[in-house]
C-alpha atoms as a PDB file:
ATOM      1  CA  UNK A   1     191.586  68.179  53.809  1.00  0.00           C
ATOM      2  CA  UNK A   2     189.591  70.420  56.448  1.00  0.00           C
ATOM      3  CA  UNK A   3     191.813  71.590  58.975  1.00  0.00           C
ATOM      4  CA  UNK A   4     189.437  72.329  62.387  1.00  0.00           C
ATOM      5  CA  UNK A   5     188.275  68.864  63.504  1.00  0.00           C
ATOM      6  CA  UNK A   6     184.794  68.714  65.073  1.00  0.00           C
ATOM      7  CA  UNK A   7     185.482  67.689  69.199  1.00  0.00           C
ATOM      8  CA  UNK A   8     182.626  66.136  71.366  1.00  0.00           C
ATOM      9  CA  UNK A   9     180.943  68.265  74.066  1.00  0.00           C
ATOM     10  CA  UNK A  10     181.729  65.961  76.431  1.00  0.00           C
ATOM     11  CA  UNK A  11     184.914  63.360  76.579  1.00  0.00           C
ATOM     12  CA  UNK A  12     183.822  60.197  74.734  1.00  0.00           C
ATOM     13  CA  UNK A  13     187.326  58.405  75.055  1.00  0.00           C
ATOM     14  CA  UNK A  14     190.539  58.240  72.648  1.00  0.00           C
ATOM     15  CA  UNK A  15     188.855  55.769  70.511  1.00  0.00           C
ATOM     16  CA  UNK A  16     185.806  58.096  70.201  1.00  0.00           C
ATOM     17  CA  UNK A  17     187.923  61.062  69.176  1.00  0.00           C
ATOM     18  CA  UNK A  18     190.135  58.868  66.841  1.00  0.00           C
ATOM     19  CA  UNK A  19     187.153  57.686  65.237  1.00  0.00           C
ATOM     20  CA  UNK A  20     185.638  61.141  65.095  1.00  0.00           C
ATOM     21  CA  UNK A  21     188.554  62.357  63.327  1.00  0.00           C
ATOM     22  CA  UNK A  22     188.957  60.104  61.058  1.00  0.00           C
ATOM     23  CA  UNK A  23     185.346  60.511  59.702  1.00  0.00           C
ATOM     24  CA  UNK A  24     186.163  64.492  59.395  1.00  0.00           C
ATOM     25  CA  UNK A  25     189.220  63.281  56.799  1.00  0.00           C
ATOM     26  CA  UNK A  26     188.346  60.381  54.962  1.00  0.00           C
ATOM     27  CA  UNK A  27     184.512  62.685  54.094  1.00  0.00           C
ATOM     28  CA  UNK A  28     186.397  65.338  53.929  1.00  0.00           C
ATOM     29  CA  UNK A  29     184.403  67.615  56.240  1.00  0.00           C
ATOM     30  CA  UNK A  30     180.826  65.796  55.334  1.00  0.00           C
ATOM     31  CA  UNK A  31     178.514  66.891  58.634  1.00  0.00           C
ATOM     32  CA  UNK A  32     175.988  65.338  57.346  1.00  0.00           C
ATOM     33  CA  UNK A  33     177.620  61.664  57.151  1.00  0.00           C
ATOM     34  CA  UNK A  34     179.413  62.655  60.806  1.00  0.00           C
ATOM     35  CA  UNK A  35     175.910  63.633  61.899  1.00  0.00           C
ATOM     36  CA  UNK A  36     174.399  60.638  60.267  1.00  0.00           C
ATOM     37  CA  UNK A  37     177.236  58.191  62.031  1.00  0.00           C
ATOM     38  CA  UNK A  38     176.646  59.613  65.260  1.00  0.00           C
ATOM     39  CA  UNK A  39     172.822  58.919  65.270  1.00  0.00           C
ATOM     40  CA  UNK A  40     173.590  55.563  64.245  1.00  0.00           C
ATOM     41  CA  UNK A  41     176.299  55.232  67.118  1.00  0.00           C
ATOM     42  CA  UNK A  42     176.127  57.911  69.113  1.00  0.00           C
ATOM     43  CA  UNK A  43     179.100  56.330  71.513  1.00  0.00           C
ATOM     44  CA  UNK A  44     181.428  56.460  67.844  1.00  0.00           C
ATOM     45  CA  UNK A  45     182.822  53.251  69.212  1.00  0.00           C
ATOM     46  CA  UNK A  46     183.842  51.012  65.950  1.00  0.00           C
ATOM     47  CA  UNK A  47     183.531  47.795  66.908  1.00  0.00           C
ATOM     48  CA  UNK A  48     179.898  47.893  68.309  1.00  0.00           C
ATOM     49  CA  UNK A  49     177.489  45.716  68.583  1.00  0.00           C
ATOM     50  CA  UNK A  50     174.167  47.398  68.640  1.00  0.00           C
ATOM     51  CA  UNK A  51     172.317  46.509  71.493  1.00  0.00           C
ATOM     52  CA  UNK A  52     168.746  45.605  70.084  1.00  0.00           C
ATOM     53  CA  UNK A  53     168.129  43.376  66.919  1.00  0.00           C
ATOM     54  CA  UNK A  54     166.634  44.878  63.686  1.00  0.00           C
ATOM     55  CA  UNK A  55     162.931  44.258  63.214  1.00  0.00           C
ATOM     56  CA  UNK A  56     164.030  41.329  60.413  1.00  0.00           C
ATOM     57  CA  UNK A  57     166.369  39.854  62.562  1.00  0.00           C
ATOM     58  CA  UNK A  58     169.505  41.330  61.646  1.00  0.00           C
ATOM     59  CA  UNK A  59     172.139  43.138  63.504  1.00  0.00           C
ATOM     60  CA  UNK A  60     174.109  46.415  63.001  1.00  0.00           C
ATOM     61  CA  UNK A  61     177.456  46.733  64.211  1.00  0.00           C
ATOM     62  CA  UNK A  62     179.726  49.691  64.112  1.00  0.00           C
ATOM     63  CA  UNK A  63     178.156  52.587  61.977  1.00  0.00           C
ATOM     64  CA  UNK A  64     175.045  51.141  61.063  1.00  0.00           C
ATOM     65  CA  UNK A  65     176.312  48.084  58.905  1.00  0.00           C
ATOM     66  CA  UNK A  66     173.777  45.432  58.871  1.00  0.00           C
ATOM     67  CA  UNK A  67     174.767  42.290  59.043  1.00  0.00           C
ATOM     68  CA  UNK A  68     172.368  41.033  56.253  1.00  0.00           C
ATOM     69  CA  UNK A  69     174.060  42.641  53.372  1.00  0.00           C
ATOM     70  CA  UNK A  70     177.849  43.781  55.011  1.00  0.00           C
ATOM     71  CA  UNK A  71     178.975  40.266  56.214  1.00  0.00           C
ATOM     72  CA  UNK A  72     182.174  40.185  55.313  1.00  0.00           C
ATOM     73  CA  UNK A  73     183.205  43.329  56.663  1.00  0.00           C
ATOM     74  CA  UNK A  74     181.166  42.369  59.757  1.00  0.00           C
ATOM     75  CA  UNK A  75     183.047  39.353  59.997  1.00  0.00           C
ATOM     76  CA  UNK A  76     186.513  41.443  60.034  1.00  0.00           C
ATOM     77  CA  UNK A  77     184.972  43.887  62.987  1.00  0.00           C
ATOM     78  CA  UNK A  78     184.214  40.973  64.853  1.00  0.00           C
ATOM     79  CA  UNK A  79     187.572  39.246  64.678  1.00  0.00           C
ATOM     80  CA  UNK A  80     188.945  43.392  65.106  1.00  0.00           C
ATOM     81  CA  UNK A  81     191.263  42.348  61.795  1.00  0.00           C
ATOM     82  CA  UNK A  82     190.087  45.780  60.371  1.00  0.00           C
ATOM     83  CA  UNK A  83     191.215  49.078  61.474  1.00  0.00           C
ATOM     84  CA  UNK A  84     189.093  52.056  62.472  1.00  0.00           C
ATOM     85  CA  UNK A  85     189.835  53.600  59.348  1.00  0.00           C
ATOM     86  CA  UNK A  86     189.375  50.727  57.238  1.00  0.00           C
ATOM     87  CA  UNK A  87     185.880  50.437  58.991  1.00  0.00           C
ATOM     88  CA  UNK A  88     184.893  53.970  58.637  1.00  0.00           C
ATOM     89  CA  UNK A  89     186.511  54.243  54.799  1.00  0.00           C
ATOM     90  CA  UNK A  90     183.776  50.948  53.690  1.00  0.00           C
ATOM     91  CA  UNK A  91     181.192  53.074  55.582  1.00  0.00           C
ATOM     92  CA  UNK A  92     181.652  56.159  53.985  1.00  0.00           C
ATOM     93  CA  UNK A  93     181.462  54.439  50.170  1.00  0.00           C
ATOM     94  CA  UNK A  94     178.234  52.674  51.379  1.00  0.00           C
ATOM     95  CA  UNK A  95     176.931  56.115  52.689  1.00  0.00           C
ATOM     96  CA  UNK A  96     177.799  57.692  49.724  1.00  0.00           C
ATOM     97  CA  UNK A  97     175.778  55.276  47.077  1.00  0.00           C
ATOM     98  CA  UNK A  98     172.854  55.209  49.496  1.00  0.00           C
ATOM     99  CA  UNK A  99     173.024  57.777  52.803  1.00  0.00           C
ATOM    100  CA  UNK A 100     169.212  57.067  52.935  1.00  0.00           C
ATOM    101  CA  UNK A 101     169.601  53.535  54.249  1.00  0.00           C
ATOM    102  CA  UNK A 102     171.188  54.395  56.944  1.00  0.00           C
ATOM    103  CA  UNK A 103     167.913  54.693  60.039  1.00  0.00           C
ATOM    104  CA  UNK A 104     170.612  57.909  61.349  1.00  0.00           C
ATOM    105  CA  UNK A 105     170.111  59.883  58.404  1.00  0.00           C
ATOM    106  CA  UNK A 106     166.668  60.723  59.111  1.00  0.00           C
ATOM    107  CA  UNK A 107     167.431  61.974  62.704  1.00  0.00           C
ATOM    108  CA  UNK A 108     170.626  62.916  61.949  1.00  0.00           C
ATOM    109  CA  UNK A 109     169.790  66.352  63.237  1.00  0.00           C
ATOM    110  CA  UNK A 110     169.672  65.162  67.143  1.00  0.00           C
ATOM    111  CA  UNK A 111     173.694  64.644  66.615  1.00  0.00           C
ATOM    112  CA  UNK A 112     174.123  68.362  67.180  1.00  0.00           C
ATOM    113  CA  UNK A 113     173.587  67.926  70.562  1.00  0.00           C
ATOM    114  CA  UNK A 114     177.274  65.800  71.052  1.00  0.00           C
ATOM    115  CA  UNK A 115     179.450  67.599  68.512  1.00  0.00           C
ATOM    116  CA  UNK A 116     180.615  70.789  68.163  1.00  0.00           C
ATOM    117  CA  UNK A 117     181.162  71.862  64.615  1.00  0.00           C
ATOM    118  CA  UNK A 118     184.329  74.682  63.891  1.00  0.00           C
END
């Protein structure tokens, strides 16, 4: 397991940092799914909503789930029955069968900008 955590370059919250961490473990040190995470919630809170509707109607939550094809681990964020690292261990096995799918993998680069990297 890496051993120097990425930190934010400016205070996010405990909740933010908790998640942060945990994404550095469970990946093992993957930037590019932390990268990819943050551009798809840059405020790493896990229980998001996203603010605007997907062009078919659907809704992300969290890291970029959609609620079309993740909702019954949607469900479970809603109702908070699932712990951060619950949430962020389902995200990483969907990340890893198809990082492409997530919009924040394209302009995952722009993440930079919020976390410093050891």
């Amino acid at each position: 397991m890496p051993q120097n955590y990425p930190s934010f370059k400016q205070w996010k919250g405990e909740e933010a940092n908790e998640a942060l961490k945990i994404m550095w473990e469970v990946s093992n040190g993957d930037k590019d799914f932390i990268l990819t995470m943050g551009a798809e919630n840059g405020e790493f809170t896990p229980y998001r909503l996203h603010p605007k509707r997907n062009k078919d109607g659907s809704w992300d939550y969290s890291f970029g789930l959609n609620s079309y094809y993740h909702k019954d681990m949607i469900a479970r964020i809603k109702a908070k029955t699932v712990s951060v690292k619950e949430i962020i261990e389902y995200t990483y096995k969907v990340y890893q069968k198809r990082h492409g799918a997530f919009y924040g993998y394209n302009v995952r680069s722009k993440t930079y900008k919020i976390i410093n990297f050891q």
